[in-house]
Protein backbone atom coordinates (compact mmCIF):
# COMPACT_ATOMS: atom_id res chain seq x y z
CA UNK A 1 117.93 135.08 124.46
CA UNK A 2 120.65 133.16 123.02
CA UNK A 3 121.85 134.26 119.06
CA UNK A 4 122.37 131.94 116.51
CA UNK A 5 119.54 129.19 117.60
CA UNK A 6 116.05 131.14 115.82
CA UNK A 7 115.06 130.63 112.80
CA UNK A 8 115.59 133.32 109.97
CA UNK A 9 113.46 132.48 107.54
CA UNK A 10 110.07 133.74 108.52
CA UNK A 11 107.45 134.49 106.24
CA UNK A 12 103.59 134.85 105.93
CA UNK A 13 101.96 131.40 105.42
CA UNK A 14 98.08 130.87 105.56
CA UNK A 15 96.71 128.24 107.77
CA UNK A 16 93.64 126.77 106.62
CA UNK A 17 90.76 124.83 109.35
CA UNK A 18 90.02 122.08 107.52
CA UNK A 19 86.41 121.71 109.48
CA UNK A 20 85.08 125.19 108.61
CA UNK A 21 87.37 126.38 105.64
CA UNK A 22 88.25 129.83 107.58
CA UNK A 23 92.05 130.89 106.20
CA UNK A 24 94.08 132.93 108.55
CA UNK A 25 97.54 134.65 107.83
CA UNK A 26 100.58 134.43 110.16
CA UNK A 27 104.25 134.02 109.88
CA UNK A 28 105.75 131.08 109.98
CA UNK A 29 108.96 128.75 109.12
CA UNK A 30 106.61 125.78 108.38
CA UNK A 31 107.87 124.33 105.55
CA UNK A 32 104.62 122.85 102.64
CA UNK A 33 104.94 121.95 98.98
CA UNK A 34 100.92 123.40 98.66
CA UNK A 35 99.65 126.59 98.09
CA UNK A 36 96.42 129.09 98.47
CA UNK A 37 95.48 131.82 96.82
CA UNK A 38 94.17 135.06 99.47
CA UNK A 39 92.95 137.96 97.96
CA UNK A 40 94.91 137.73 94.83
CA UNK A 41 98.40 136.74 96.59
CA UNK A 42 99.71 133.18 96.59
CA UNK A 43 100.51 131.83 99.91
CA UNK A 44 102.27 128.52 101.64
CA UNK A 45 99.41 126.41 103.22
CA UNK A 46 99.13 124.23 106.38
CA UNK A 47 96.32 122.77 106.88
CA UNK A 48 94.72 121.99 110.40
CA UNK A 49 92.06 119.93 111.27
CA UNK A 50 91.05 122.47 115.00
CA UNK A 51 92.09 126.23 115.05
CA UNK A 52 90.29 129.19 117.40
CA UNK A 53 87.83 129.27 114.31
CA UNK A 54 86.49 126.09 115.84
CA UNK A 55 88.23 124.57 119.34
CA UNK A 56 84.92 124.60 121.82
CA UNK A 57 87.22 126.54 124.19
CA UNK A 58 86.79 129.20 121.96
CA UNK A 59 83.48 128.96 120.23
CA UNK A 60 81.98 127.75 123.39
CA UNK A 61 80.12 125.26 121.52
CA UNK A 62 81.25 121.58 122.28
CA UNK A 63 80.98 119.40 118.58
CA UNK A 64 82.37 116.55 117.54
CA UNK A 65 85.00 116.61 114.56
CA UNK A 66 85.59 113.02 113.37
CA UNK A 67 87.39 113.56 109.83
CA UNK A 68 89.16 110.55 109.84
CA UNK A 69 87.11 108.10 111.50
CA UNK A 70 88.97 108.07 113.98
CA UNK A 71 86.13 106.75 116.49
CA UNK A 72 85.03 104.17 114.50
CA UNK A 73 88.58 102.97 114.54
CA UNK A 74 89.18 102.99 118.23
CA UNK A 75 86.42 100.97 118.95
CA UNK A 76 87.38 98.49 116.86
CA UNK A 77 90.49 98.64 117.76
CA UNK A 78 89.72 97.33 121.52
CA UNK A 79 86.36 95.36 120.50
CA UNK A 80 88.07 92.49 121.53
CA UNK A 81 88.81 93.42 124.96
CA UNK A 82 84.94 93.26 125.54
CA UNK A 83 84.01 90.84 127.67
C-alpha cells in the first residue's frame, strides 16, 4: 500500500439503524457534530436508515422501510406521465 494517503484519525464511533434502534460500535473517520451515550461512554453517532440489523439479505425477511416517504413521492413525481 502506498504511505501518506490513509487516514490517521481513527476512532470508535457508534452507528445507530434508524429502523430498529440497534447501536453498533466500529472505528471510523466519519466526521458528526451528535453524540450517544453506550454503556456509560459517550460516543460520535451516524445514523443509518439499513444496517445488517435489518437489510433482508441478512435478516432474510423482505420489509419495506419508507421513512421518508419516499414512495409516495415518486409516484407523484411521474403521475403525469400516466396516460
Amino acid at each position: 500500500m502506498r504511505k501518506g494517503i490513509h487516514p490517521e484519525n481513527y476512532r470508535l464511533v457508534a452507528f445507530k439503524d434508524m429502523s430498529n434502534d440497534e447501536v453498533f460500535l466500529t472505528k471510523s473517520t466519519a466526521n458528526t457534530k451528535e453524540t450517544i451515550e453506550v454503556d456509560g461512554v459517550e460516543y460520535p453517532l451516524v445514523k443509518l436508515e439499513i444496517s445488517r440489523a435489518s437489510h433482508p439479505f441478512y435478516t432474510g425477511k423482505s420489509k419495506l422501510i419508507d421513512t421518508a416517504g419516499r414512495i409516495d413521492k415518486f409516484k407523484n413525481k411521474y403521475a403525469k406521465f400516466k396516460k
